[in-house]
Protein backbone atom coordinates (compact mmCIF):
# COMPACT_ATOMS: atom_id res chain seq x y z
CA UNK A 1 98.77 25.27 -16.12
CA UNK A 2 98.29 27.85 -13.32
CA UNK A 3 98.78 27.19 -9.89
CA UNK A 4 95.96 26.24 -7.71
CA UNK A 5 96.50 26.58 -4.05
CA UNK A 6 93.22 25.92 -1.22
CA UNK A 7 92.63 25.99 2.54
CA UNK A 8 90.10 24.23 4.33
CA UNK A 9 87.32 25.85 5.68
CA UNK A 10 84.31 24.63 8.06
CA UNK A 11 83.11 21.54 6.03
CA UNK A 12 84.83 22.56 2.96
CA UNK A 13 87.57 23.54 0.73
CA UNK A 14 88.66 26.88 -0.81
CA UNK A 15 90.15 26.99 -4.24
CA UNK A 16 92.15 29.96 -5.11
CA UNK A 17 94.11 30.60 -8.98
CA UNK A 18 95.28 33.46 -10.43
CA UNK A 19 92.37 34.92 -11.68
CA UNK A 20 89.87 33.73 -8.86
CA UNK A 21 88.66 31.89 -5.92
CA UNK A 22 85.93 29.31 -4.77
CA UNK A 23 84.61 27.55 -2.04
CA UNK A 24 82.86 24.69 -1.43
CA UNK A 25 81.05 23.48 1.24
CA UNK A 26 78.62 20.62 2.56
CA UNK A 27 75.31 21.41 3.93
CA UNK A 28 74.04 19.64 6.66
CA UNK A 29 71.41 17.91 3.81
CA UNK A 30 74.24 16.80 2.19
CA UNK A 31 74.43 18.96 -0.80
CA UNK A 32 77.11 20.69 -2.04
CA UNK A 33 76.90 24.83 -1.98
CA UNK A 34 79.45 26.90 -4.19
CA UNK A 35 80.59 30.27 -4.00
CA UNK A 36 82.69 31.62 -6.77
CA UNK A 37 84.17 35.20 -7.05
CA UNK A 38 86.66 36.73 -9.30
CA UNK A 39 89.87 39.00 -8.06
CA UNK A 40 90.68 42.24 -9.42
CA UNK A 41 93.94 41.69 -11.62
CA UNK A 42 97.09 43.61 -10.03
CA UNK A 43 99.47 46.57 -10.75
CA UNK A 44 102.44 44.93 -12.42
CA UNK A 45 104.92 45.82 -9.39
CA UNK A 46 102.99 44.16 -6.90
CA UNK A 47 104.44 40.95 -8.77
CA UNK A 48 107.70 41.57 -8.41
CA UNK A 49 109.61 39.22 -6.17
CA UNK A 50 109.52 39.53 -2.75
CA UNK A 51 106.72 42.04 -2.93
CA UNK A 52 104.23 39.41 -3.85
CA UNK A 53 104.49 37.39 -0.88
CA UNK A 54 103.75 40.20 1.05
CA UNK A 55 100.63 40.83 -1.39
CA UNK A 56 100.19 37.04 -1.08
CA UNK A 57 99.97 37.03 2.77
CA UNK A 58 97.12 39.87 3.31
CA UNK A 59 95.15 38.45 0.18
CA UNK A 60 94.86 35.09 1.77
CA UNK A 61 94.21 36.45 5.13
CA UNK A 62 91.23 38.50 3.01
CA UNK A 63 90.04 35.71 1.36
CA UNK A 64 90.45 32.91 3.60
CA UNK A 65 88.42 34.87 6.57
CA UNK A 66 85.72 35.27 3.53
CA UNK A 67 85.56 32.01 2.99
CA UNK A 68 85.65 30.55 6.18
CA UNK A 69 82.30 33.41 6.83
CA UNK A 70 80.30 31.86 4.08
CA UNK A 71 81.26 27.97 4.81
CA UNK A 72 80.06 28.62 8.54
CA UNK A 73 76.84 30.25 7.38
CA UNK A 74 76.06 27.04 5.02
CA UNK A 75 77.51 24.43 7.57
CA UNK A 76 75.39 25.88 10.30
CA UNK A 77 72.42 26.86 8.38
CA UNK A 78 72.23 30.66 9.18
CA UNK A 79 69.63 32.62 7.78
CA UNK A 80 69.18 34.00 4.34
CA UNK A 81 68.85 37.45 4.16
CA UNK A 82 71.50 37.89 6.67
CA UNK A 83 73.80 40.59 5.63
CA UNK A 84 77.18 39.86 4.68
CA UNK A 85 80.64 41.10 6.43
CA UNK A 86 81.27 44.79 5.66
CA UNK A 87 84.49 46.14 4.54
CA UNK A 88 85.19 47.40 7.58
CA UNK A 89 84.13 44.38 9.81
CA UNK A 90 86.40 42.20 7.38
CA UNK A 91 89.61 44.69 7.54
CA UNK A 92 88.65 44.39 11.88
CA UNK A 93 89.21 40.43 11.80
CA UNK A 94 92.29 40.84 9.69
CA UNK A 95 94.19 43.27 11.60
CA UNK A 96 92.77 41.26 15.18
CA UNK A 97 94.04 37.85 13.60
CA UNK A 98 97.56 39.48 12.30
CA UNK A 99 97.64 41.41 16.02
CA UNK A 100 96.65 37.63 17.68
CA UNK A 101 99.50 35.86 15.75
CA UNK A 102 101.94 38.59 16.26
CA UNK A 103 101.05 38.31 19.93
CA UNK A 104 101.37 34.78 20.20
CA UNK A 105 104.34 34.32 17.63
CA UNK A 106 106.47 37.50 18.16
CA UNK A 107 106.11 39.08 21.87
CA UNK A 108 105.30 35.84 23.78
CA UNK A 109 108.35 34.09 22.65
CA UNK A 110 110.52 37.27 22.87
CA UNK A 111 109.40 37.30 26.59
CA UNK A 112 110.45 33.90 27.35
CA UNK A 113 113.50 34.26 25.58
CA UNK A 114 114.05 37.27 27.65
CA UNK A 115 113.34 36.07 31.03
CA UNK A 116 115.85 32.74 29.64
CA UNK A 117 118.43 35.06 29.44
CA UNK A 118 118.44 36.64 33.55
CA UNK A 119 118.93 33.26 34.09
CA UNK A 120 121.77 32.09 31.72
CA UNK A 121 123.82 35.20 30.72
CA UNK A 122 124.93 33.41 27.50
CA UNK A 123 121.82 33.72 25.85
CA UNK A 124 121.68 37.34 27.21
CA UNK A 125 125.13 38.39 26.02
CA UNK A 126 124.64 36.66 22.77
CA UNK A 127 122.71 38.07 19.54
CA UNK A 128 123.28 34.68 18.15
CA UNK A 129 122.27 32.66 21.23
CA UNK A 130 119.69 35.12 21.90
CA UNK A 131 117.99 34.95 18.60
CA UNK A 132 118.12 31.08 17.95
CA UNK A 133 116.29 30.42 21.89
CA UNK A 134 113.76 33.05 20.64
CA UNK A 135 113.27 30.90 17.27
CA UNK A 136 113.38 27.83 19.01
CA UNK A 137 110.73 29.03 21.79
CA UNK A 138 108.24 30.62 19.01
CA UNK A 139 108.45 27.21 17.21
CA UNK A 140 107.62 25.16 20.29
CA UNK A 141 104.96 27.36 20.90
CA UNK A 142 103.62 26.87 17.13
CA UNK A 143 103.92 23.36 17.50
CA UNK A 144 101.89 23.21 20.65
CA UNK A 145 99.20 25.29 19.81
CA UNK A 146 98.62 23.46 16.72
CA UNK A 147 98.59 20.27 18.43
CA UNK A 148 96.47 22.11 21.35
CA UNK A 149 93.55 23.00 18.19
CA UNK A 150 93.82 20.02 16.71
CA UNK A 151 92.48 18.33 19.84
CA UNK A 152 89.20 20.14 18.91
CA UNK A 153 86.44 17.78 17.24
CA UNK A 154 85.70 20.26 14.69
CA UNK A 155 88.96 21.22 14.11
CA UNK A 156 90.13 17.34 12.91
CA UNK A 157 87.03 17.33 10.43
CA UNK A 158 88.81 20.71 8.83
CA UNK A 159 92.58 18.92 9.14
CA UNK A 160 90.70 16.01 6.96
CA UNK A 161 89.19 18.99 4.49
CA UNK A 162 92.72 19.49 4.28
CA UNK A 163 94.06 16.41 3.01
CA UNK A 164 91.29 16.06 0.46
CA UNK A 165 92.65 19.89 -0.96
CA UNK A 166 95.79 18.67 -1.29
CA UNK A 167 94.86 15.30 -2.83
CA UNK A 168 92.95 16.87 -5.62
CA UNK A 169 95.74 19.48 -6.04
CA UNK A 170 98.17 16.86 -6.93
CA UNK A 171 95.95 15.17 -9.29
CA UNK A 172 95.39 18.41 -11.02
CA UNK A 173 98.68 18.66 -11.30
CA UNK A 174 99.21 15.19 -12.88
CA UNK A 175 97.21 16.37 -15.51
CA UNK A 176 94.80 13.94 -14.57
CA UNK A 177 91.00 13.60 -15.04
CA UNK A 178 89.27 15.26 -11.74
CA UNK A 179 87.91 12.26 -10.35
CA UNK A 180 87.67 11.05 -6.54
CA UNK A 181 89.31 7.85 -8.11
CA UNK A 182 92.19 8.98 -8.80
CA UNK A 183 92.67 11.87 -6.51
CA UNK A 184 92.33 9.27 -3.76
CA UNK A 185 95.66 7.63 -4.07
CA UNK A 186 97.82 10.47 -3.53
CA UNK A 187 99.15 11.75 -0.33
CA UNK A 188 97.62 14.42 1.82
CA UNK A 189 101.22 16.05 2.41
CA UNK A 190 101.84 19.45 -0.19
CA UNK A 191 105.21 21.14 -0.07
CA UNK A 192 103.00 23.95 -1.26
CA UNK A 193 101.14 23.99 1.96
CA UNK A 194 100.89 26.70 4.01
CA UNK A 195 101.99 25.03 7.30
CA UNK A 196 105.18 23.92 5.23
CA UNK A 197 104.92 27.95 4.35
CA UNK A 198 104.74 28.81 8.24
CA UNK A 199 107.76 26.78 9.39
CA UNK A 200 110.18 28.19 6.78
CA UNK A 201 108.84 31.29 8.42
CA UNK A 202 109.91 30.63 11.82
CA UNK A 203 113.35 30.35 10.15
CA UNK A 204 113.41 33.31 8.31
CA UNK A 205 112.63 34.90 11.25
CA UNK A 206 115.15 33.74 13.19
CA UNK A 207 117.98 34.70 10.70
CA UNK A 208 116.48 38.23 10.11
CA UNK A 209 115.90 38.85 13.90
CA UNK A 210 119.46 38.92 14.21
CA UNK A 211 119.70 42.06 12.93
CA UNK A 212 118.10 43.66 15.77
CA UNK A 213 120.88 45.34 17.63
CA UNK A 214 121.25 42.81 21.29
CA UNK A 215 120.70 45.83 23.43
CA UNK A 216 118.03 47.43 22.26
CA UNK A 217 114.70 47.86 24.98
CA UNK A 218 112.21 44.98 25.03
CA UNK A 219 109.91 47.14 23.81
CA UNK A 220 111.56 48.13 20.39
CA UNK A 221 112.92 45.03 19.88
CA UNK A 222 108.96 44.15 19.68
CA UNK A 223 108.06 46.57 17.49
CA UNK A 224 111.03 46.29 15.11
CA UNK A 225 110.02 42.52 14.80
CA UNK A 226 106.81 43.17 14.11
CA UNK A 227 107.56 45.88 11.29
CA UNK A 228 110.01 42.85 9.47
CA UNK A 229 107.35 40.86 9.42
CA UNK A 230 106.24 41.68 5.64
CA UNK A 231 110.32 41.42 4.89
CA UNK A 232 110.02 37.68 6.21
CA UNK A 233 106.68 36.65 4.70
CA UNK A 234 108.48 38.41 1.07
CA UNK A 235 111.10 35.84 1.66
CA UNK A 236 109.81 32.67 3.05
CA UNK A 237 107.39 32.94 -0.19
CA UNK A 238 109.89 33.12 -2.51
CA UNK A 239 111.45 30.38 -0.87
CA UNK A 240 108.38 28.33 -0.73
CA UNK A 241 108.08 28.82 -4.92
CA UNK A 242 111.40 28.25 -5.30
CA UNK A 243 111.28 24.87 -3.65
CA UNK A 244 107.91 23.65 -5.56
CA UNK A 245 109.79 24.42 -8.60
CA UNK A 246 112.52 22.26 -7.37
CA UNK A 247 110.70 19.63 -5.48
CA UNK A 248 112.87 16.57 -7.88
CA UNK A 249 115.92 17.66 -6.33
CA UNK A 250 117.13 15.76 -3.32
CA UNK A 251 118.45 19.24 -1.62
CA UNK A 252 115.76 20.88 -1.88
CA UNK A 253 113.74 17.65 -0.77
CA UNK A 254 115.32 17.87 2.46
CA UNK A 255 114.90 21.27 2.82
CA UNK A 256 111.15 20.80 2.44
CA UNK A 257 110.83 17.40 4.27
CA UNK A 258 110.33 19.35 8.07
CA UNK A 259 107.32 21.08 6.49
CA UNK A 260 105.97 18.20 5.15
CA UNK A 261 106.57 16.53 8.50
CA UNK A 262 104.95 19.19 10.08
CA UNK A 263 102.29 18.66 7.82
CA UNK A 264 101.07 15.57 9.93
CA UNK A 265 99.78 17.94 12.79
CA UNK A 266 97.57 19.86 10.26
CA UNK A 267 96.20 16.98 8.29
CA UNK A 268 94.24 13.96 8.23
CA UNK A 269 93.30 11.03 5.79
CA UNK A 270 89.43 12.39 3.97
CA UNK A 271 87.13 10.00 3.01
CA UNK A 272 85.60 10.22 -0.24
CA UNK A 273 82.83 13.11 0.34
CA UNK A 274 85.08 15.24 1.26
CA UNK A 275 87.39 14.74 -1.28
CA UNK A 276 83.91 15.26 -3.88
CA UNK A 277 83.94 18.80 -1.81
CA UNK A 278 87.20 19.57 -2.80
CA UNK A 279 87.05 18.33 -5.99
CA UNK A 280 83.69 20.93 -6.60
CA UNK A 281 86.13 23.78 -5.32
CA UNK A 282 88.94 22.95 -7.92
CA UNK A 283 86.00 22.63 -10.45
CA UNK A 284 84.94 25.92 -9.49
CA UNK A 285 88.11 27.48 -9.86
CA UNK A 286 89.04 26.33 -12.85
CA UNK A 287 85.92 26.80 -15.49
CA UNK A 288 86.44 30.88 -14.12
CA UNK A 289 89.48 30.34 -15.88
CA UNK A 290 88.56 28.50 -18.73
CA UNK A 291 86.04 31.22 -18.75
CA UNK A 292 88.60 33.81 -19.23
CA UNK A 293 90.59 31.82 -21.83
CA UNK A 294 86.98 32.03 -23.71
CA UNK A 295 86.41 35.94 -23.80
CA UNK A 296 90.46 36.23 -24.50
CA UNK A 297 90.06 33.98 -27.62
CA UNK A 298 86.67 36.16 -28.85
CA UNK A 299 88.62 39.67 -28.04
């Protein structure tokens, strides 16, 4: 069985597997509108470890902006005909959201950290200290700012989208028939999810920042964070694997337990249509790759 991970989008799920992705979305009738598309397969050493998550990271960012394009045009009724997001207009809203994050996540908490430290020299004349009240300031600042957008009406409809992806992912992976029945009794926490991905992040990060020589200008310490950024998403998604792989062991489950935690920020209890929406998604997702298990047999 393949791995199936999602995101929720405006009124909808994403479904994404090896071999594709697919969205689905309620209209403001009430139907259900899919999109499915297939990804190109990759080179072989973009799978090697470490590497991947780094793949991983951009080809979410690609996708997930994709998606969340076509479930706003179908939530909010735009007009057909319109023309779709160009390359370059998509590669524009990646680099602004990596630039946003990287501005909110990497140079706002190194300024705090570093105005912190003209007031207690510790933190100043300590790498360690230094580097652990940076961490500590870029997770409060995560924390708040999801808190902050989850205060958005909207925004709690998409947190619910979100439990109903991960309720349907677990039932897939119970081997279990695809109904709203039995999707509905599992929990809306996934160690799989990519908040639980975000905070092992912010630890990474913190370990891997203290490798920045102390004394180096604010300025380069900036810019060498933001170059190990690929280095830290490499590692927190090998980490994140390794843990879903391991999720029986009572370690590991405490290791995992502060994402999950997290989780409760980022997502709410669906109710049954949406949990229909992301069943359609996994649906979707899935006969592409029963699809491909057809042409492989006939080849």
């Amino acid at each position: 069985m393949q791995n199936v991970g999602g995101q929720a989008v405006i009124e909808g799920v994403m479904m994404k597997s090896p071999v594709g992705w697919s969205v689905a979305v309620r209209s403001p009738d009430g139907g259900i509108t899919l999109k499915l598309e297939r990804t190109k397969k990759q080179p072989g050493f973009l799978k090697l470890p470490v590497i991947r998550g780094v793949v991983a990271l951009f080809h979410a960012l690609y996708i997930g902006i994709k998606a969340i394009e076509f479930s706003g045009n179908v939530a909010y009724q735009e007009k057909e005909g319109e023309k779709p997001a160009s390359p370059w207009s998509m590669g524009i809203s990646i680099i602004a959201a990596v630039l946003l994050a990287a501005g909110l996540f990497i140079v706002l908490p190194l300024f705090f950290t570093k105005l912190t430290g003209n007031v207690f020299h510790k933190v100043s004349d300590s790498s360690l200290v230094f580097n652990l009240v940076d961490g500590l300031i870029r997770v409060g600042i995560f924390l708040l700012y999801v808190f902050a957008i989850g205060l958005w009406k909207e925004m709690r409809r998409v947190y619910e989208y979100h439990g109903a992806e991960h309720k349907v992912i677990y039932a897939h992976e119970a081997g279990e028939e695809l109904t709203i029945e039995n999707a509905r009794k599992y929990k809306p926490y996934h160690p799989r999810c990519g908040t639980s991905f975000l905070l092992i992040v912010m630890v990474i990060s913190i370990v891997v920042f203290s490798f920045i020589p102390q004394k180096w200008p604010f300025i380069e310490k900036a810019a060498s964070r933001l170059i190990l950024i690929p280095a830290i998403a490499g590692i927190s998604y090998e980490l994140l694997r390794f843990s879903a792989k391991m999720k029986d062991n009572p370690i590991v489950g405490l290791m995992v337990f502060p994402g999950l935690l997290l989780q409760r920020l980022t997502v709410r209890e669906p109710d049954n249509s949406q949990i229909e929406v992301a069943l359609a998604a996994l649906n979707g997702v899935l006969n592409l790759e029963v699809r491909d298990e057809e042409v492989s047999r006939k080849c």
